[in-house]
Every structure is written in C-alpha cells, then in structure tokens.
C-alpha atoms as a PDB file:
ATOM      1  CA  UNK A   1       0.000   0.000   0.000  1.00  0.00           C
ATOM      2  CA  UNK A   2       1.029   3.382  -0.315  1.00  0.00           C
ATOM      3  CA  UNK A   3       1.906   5.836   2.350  1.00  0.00           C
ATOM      4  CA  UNK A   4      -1.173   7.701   2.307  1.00  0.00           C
ATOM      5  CA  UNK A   5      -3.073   4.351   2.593  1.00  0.00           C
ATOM      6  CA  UNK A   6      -0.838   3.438   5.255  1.00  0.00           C
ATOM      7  CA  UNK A   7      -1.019   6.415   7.609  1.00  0.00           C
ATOM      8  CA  UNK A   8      -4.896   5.646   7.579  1.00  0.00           C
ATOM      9  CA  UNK A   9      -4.430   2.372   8.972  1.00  0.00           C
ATOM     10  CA  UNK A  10      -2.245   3.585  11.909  1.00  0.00           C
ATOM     11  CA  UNK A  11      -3.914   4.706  14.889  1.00  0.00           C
ATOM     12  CA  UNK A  12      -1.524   7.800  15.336  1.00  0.00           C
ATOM     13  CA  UNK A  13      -2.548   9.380  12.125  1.00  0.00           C
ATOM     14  CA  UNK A  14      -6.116   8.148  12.049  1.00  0.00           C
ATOM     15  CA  UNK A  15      -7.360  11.220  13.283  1.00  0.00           C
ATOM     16  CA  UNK A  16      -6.068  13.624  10.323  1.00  0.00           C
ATOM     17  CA  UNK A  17      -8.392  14.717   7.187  1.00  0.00           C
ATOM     18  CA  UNK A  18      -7.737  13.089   4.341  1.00  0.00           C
ATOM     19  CA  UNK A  19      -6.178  16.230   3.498  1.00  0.00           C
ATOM     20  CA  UNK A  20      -3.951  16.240   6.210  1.00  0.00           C
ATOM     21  CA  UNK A  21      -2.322  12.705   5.785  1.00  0.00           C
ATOM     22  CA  UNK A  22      -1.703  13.140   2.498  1.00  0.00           C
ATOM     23  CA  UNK A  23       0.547  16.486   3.352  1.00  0.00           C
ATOM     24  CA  UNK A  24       2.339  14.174   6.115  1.00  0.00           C
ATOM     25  CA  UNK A  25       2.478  11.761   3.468  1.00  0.00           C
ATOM     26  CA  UNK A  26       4.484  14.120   1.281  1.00  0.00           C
ATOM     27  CA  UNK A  27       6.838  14.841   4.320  1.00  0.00           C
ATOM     28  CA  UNK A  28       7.935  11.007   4.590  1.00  0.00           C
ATOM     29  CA  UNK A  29      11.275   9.663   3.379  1.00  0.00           C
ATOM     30  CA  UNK A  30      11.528   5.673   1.723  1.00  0.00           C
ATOM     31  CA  UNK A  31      14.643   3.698   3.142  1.00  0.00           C
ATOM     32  CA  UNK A  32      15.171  -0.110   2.426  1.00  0.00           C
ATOM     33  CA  UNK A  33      17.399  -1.928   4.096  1.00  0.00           C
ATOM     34  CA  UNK A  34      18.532  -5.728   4.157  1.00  0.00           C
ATOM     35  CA  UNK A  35      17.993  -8.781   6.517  1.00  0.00           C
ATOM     36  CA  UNK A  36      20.670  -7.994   9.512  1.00  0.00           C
ATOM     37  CA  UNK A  37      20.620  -4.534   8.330  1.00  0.00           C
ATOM     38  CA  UNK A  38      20.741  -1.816  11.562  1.00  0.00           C
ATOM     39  CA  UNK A  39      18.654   0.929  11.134  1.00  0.00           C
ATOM     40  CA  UNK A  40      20.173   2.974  14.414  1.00  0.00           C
ATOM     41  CA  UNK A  41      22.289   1.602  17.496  1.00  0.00           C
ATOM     42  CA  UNK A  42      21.915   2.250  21.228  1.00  0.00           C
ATOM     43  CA  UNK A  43      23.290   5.791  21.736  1.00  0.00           C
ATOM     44  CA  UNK A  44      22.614   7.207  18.671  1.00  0.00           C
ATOM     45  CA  UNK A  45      21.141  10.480  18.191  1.00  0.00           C
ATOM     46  CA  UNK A  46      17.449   9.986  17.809  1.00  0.00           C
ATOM     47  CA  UNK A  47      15.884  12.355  14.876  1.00  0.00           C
ATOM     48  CA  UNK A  48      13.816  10.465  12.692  1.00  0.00           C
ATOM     49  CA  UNK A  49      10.080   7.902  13.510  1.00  0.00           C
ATOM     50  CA  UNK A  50      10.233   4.909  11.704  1.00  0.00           C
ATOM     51  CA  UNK A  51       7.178   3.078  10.223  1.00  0.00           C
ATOM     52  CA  UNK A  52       7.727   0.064   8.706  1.00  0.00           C
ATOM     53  CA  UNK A  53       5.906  -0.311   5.231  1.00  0.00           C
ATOM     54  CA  UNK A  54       7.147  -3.963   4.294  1.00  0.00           C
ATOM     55  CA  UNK A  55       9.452  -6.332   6.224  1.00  0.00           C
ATOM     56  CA  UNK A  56       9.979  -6.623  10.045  1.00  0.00           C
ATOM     57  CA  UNK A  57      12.412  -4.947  12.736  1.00  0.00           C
ATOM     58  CA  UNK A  58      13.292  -6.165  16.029  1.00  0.00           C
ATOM     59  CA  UNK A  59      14.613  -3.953  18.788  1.00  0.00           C
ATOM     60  CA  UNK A  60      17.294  -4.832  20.823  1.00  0.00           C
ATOM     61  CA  UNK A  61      18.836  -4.524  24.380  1.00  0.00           C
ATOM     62  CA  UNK A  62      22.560  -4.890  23.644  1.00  0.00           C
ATOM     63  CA  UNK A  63      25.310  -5.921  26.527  1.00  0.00           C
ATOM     64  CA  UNK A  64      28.717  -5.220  26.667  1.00  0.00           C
ATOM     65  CA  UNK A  65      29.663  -9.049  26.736  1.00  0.00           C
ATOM     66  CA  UNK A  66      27.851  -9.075  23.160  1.00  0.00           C
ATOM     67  CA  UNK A  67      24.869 -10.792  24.344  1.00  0.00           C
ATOM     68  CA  UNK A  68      21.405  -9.166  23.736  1.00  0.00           C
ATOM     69  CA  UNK A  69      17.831  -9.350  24.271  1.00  0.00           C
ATOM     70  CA  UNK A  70      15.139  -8.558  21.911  1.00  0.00           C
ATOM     71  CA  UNK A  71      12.925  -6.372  23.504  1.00  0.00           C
ATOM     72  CA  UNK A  72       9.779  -6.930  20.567  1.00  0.00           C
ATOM     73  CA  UNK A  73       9.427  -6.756  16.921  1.00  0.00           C
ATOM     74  CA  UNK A  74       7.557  -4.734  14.499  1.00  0.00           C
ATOM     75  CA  UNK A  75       5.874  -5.634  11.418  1.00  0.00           C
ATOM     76  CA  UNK A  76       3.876  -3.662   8.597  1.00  0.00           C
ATOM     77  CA  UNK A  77       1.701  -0.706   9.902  1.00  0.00           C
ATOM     78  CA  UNK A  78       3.609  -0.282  13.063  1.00  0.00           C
ATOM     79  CA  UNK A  79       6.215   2.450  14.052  1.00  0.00           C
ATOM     80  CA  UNK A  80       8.844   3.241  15.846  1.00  0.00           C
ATOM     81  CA  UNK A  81      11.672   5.456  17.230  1.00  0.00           C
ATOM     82  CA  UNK A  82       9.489   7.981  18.991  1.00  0.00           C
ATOM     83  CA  UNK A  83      11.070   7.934  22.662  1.00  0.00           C
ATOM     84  CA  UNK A  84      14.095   9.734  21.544  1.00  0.00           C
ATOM     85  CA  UNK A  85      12.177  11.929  19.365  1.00  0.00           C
ATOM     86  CA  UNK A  86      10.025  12.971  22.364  1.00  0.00           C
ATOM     87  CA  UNK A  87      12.752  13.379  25.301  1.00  0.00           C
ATOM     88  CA  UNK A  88      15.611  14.333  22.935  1.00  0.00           C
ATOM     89  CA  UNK A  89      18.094  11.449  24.711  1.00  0.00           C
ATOM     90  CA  UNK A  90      20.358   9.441  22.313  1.00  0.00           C
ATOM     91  CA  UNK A  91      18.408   6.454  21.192  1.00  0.00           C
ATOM     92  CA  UNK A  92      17.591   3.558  23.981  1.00  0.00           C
ATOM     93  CA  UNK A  93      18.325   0.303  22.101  1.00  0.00           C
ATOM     94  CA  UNK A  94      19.196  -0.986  18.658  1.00  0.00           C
ATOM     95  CA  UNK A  95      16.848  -1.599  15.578  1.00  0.00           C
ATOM     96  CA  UNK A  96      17.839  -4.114  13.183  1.00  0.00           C
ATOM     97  CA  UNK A  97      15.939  -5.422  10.740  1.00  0.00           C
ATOM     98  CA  UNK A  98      14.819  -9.160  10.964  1.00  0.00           C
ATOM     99  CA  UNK A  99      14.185  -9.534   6.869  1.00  0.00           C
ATOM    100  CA  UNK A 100      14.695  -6.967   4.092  1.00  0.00           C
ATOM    101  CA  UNK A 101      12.393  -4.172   4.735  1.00  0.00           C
ATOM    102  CA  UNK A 102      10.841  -0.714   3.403  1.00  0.00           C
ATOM    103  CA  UNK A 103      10.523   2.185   5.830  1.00  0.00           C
ATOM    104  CA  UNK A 104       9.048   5.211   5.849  1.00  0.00           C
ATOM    105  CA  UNK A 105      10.969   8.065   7.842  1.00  0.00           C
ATOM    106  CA  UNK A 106       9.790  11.359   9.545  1.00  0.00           C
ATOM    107  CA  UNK A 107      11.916  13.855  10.826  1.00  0.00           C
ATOM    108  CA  UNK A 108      12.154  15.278  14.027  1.00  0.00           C
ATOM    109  CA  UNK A 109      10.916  18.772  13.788  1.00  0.00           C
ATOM    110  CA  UNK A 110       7.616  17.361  11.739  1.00  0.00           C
ATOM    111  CA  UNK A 111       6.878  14.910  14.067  1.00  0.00           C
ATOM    112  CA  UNK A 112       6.625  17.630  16.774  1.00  0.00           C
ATOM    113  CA  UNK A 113       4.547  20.201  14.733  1.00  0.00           C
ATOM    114  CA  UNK A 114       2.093  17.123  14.096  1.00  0.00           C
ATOM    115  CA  UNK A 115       1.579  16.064  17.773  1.00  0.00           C
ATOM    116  CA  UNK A 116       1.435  19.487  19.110  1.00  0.00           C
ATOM    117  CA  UNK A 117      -1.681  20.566  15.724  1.00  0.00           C
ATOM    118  CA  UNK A 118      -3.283  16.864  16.469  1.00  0.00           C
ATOM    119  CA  UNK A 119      -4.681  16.746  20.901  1.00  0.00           C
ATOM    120  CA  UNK A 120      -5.554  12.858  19.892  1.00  0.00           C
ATOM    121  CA  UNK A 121      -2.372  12.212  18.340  1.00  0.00           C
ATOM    122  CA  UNK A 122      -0.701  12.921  21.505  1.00  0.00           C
ATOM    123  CA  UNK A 123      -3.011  11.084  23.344  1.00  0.00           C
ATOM    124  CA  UNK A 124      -2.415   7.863  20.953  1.00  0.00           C
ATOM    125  CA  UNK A 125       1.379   8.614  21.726  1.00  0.00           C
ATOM    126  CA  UNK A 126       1.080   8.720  25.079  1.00  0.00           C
ATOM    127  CA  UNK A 127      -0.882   4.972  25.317  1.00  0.00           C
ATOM    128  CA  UNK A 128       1.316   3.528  23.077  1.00  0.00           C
ATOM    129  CA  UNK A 129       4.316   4.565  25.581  1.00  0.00           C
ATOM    130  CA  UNK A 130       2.234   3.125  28.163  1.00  0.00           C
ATOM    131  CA  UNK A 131       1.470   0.234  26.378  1.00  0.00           C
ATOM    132  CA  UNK A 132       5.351  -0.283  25.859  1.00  0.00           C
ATOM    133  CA  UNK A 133       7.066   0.051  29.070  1.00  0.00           C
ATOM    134  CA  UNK A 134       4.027  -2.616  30.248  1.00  0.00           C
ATOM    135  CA  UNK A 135       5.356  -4.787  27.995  1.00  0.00           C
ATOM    136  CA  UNK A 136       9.304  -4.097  29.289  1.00  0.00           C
ATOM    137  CA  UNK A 137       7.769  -4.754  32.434  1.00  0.00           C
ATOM    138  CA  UNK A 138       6.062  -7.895  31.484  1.00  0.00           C
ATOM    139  CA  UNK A 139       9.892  -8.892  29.928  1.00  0.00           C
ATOM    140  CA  UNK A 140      11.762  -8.053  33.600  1.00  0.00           C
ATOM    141  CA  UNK A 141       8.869 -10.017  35.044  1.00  0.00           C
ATOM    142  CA  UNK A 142       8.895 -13.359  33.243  1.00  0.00           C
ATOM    143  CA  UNK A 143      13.119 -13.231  33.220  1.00  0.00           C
ATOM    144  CA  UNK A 144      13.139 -13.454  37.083  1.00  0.00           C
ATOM    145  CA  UNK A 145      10.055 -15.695  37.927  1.00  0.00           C
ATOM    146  CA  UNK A 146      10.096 -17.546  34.943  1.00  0.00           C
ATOM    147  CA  UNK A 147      11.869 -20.681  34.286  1.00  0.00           C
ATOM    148  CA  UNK A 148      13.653 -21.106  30.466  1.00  0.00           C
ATOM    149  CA  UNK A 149      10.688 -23.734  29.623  1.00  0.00           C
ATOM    150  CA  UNK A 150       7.781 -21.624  30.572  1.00  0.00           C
ATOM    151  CA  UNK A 151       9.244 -18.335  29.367  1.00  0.00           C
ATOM    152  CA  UNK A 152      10.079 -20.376  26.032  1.00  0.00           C
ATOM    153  CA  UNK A 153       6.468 -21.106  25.640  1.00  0.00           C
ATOM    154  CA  UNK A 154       5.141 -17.989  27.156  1.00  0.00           C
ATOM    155  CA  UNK A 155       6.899 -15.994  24.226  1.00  0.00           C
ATOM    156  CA  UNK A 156       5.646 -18.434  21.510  1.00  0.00           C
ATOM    157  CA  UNK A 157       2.148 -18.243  22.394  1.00  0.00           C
ATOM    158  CA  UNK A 158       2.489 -14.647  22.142  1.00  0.00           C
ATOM    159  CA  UNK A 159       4.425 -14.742  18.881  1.00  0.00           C
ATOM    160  CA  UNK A 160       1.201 -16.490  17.708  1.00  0.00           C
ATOM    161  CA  UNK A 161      -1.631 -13.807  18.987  1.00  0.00           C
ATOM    162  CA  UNK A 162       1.172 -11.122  17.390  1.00  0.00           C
ATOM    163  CA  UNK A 163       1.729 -12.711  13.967  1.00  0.00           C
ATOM    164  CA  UNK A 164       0.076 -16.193  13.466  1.00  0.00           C
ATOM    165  CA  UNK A 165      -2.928 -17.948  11.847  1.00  0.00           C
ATOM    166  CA  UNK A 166      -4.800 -19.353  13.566  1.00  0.00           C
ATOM    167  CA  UNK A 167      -7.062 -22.762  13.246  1.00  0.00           C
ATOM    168  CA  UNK A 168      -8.994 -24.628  16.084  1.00  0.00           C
ATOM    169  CA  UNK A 169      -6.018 -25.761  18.192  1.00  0.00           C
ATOM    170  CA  UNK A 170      -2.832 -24.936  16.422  1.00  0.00           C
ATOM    171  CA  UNK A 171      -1.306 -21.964  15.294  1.00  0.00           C
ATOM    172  CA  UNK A 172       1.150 -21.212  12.175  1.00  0.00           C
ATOM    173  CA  UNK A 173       3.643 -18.695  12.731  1.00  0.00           C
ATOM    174  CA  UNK A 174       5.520 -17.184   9.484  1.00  0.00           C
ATOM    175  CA  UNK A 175       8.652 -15.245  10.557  1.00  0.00           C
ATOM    176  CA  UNK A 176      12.297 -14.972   9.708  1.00  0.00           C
ATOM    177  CA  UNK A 177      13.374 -16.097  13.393  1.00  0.00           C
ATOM    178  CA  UNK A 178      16.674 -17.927  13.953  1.00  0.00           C
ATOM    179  CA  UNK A 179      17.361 -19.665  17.145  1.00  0.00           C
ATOM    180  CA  UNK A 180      19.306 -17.006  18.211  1.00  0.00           C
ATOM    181  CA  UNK A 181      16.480 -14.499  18.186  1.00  0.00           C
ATOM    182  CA  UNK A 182      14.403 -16.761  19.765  1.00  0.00           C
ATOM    183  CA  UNK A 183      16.659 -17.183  22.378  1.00  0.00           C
ATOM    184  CA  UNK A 184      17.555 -13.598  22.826  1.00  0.00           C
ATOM    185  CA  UNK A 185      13.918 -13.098  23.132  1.00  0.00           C
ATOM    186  CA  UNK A 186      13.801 -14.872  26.213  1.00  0.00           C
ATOM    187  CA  UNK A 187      17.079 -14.338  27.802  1.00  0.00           C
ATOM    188  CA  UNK A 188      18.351 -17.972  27.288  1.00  0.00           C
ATOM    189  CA  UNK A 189      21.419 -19.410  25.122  1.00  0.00           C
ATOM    190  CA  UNK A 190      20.735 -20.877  21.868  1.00  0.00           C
ATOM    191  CA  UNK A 191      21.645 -24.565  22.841  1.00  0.00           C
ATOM    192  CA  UNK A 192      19.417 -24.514  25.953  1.00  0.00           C
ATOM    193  CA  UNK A 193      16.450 -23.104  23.185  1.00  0.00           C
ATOM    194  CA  UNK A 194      17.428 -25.879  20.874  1.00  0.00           C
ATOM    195  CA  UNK A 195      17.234 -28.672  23.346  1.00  0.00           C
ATOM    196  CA  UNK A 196      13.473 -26.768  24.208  1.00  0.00           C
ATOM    197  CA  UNK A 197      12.610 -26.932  20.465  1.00  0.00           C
ATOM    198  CA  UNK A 198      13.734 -30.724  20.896  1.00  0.00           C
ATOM    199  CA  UNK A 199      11.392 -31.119  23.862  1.00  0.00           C
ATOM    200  CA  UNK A 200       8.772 -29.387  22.678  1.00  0.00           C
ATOM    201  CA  UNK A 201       8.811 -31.632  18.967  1.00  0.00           C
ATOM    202  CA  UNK A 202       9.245 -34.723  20.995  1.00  0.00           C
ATOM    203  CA  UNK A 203       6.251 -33.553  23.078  1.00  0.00           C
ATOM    204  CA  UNK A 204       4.445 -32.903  19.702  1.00  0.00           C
ATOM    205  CA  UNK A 205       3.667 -29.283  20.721  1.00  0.00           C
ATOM    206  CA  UNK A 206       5.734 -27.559  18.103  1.00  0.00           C
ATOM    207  CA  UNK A 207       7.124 -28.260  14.850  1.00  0.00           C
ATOM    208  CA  UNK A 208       9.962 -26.228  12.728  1.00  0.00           C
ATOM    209  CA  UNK A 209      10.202 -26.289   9.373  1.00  0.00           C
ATOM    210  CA  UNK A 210      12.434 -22.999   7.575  1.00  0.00           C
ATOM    211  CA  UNK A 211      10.950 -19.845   8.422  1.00  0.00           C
ATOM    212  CA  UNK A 212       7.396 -21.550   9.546  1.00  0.00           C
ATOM    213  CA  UNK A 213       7.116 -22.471  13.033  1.00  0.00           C
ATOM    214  CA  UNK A 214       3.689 -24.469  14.221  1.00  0.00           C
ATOM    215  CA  UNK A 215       2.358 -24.768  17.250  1.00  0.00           C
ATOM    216  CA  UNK A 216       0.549 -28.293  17.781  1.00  0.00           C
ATOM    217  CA  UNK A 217      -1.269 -28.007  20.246  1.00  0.00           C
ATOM    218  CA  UNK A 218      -2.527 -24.531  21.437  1.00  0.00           C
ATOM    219  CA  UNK A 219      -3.747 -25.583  24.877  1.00  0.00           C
ATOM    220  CA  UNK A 220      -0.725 -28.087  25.934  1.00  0.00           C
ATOM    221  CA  UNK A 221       1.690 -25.072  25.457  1.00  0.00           C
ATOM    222  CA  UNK A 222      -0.401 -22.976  27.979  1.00  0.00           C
ATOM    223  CA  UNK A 223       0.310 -25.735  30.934  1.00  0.00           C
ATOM    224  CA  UNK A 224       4.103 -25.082  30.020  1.00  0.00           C
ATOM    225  CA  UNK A 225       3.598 -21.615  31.644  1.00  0.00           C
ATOM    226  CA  UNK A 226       1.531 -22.759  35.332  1.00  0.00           C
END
C-alpha cells in the first residue's frame, strides 16, 4: 500500500483529514534496508520515527559481553523510534531489521509540529508509551520468575496472537526467526532453546520447518507456563 493508505491504517494518524495525511504523506522519506541490516544503534542520536511499510524490525537490548535481548518486533503498519524523538536522549536500544524491509521516515521537527496541531495524536502517543514500558515490564517479570521452559512457551504463544494464523487448536507462525532471536527473546542461550525446540517436537507441541514455526497443540503449550 502506499503511504497515504498506510497512515490511515495507523492509529496515530487516524485522526487527520484526508487532506492532512496526504501532506504528512508528502513529508515522509523511503529507506530499504537488508535482513541484519541496523537501522540505528543504542546511543545514537534519535531524529527520525520509523514506520515500517514492508518487512519486520526487532529492537534490541545490547550488553557489553555481546549478548542481547530482543525487547519486541515490528511488522507492517507499526512504528517506531518515537522515545528519543520525544525526550531528545540518544536512542535507547538498537533496531535491526529481521528480513529486508521498506521504511518510511519522519523527521524530528515534523513529528513535533504534528503532535502538538493533532490533541488525539498525543493522546495515541502517550498509550502507546504506556502500552510499551508494560510490555518491558512484562519482559523483567517473566526473566526473574520464569523458568527457560515456561518463558520459552510464554513468548511463543504470544508470537502467535502477534503474527500467526490461527485454526482450532494450532497456530502457524511465518517469521524470519533464527534460534538465536528466539533465544535472545527470552534471555536464554541458543543450545538450551534448541534442546526446548527438541522437547517441545518430541512432546508434539511444536514443529519447525524454515521460516514456519507451528504450534501443535494450542492448549498443551499454555500448561508449560503454570
């Protein structure tokens, strides 16, 4: 779709006149980039949102050891970026993206003029801030009361609701995920995630195949998590 047709679908920008989004539309920059491609790093100046037109990003908590954690990912109609934009502090984590990807940029300084001409824009801003340290919170939590196994199928039962299909009891998830980023998603090593994924197959609760990854039996994972 194109930008215009985009913005509409974006809660942020819902509340402009057609009028309006196209004008904002006019103001947005195209970037691709490819799979493994970083779009900023942690402690970079933060000037530009980022809404992802095609492709997927995931945002990252780098260590100094090397090891990292992925905070989330975003997929098509969803942006990013803003934090920095808002408080002016270099840029809180890294964004790399996942497969090769189209995104739309805004600057800065238009960014501002929009939230300060739009009351609900800033409002939608301000929830989806909310809504995101929730979900850092929700991270912290399950890392210290959560063993590897249930935090393993904790986060693919919510990979599911984000970005599967589903179909009475299983779900298909399509995503470019290596297990690496699984494990980073859950704070683990990839060998203890692999022996999971070996558990979990055995159990007949998951299966891998490439980029597809199924879940079995919808219900069964759940009891991983009590």
């Amino acid at each position: 779709m194109d930008a215009t047709e985009l913005l509409s679908r974006i809660h942020l920008f819902q509340t402009l006149s057609p009028e309006d989004r196209e004008d904002l539309a006019g103001l947005l920059r195209t970037q691709k980039v490819r799979a493994g491609e970083a779009l900023f790093r942690k402690g970079n100046e933060g000037t530009t949102l980022y809404i992802i037109q095609a492709g997927s990003v995931k945002i990252v908590l780098p260590s100094r050891l090397g090891d990292e954690m992925i905070v989330t990912i975003f997929t098509p109609g969803e942006f990013f970026g803003e934090m920095s934009i808002l408080d002016g502090m270099p840029r809180s984590a890294d964004a790399v993206a996942v497969e090769p990807s189209t995104l739309l940029l805004l600057n800065r300084s238009d960014f501002l003029h929009f939230l300060k001409k739009n009351d609900a824009a800033m409002e939608a801003i301000l929830a989806c801030l909310s809504a995101r340290l929730r979900q850092t919170d929700d991270l912290l939590e399950d890392t210290s009361f959560l063993n590897i196994p249930a935090r393993f199928a904790k986060k693919i039962l919510q990979l599911g609701e984000m970005f599967g299909k589903k179909e009475d009891n299983t779900m298909e998830i399509r995503l470019r995920l290596t297990q690496k980023d699984l494990a980073d998603m859950v704070g683990a090593t990839r060998e203890s995630i692999n022996k999971e994924l070996r558990v979990l197959r055995e159990k007949g609760l998951v299966t891998l195949e490439g980029n597809v990854l199924r879940i079995e039996d919808v219900t069964r994972l759940h009891r991983r998590i009590r």
